[in-house]
Protein backbone atom coordinates (compact mmCIF):
# COMPACT_ATOMS: atom_id res chain seq x y z
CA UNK A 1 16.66 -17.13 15.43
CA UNK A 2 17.68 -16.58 11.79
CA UNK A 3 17.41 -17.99 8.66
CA UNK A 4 14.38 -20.04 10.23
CA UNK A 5 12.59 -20.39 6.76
CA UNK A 6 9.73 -22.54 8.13
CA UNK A 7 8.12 -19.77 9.43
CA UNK A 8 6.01 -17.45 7.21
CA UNK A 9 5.95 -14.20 5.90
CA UNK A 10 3.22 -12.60 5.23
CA UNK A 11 3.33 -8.60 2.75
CA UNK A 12 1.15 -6.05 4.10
CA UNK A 13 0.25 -2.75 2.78
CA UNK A 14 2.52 -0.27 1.22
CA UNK A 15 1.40 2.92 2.53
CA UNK A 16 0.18 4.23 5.28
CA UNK A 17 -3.44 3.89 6.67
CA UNK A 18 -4.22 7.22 7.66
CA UNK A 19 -2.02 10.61 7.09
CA UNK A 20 -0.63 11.97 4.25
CA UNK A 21 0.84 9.45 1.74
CA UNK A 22 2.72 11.81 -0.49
CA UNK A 23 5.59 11.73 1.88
CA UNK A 24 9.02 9.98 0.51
CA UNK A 25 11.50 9.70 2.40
CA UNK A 26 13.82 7.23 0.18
CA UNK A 27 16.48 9.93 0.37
CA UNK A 28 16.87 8.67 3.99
CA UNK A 29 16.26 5.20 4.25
CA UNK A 30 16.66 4.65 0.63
CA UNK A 31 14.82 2.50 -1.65
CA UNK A 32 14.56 -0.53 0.42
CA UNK A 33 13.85 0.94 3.25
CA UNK A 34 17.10 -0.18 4.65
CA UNK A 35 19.61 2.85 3.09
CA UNK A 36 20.10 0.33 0.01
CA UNK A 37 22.92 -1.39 1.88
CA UNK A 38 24.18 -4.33 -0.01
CA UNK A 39 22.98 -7.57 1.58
CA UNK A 40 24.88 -10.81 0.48
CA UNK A 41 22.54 -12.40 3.19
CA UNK A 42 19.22 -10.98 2.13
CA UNK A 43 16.33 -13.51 1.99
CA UNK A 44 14.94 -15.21 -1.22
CA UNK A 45 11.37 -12.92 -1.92
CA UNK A 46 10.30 -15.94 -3.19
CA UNK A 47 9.28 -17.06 0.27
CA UNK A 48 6.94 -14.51 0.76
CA UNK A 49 3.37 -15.85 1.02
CA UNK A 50 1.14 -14.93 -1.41
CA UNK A 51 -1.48 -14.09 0.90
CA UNK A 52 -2.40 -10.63 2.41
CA UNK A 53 -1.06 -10.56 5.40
CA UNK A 54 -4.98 -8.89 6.99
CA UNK A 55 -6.29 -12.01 5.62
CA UNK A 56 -3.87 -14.79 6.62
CA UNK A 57 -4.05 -13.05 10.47
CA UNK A 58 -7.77 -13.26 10.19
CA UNK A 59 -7.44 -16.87 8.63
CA UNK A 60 -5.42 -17.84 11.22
CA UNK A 61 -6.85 -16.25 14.56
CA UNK A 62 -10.32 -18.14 13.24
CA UNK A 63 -7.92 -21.48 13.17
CA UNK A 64 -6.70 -21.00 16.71
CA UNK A 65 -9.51 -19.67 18.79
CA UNK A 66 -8.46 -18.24 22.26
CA UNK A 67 -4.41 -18.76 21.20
CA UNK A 68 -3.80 -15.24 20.17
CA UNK A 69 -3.20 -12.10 21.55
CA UNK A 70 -2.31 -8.53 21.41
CA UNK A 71 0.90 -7.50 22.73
């Protein structure tokens, strides 16, 4: 379903967890991440949540008790 705005968006890290993070590899899939491909349609940033994502799944997992899982 696109361009659904009511539903949130949450920014997580920007690196990895574990391994190395001196890797780049921006001369593949460019700075965006998606080959820097023009995108007339790209979202607004603006709609990203200011929350961490950790904490708003924590946050909301404690809201709905026994309506999450892991798939």
């Amino acid at each position: 379903m696109l361009y659904r705005l009511q539903i949130p968006v949450y920014r997580g890290v920007d690196r990895p967890l574990i391994g190395a993070t001196s890797q780049n590899a921006s001369y593949y899939h460019g700075q965006d991440g998606l080959g820097d491909v023009p995108d007339q349609n790209a979202p607004d940033l603006s709609y990203i949540q200011s929350e961490h994502a950790v904490l708003a799944m924590i946050r909301l997992v404690n809201q709905h008790p026994g309506d999450t899982s892991i798939a």
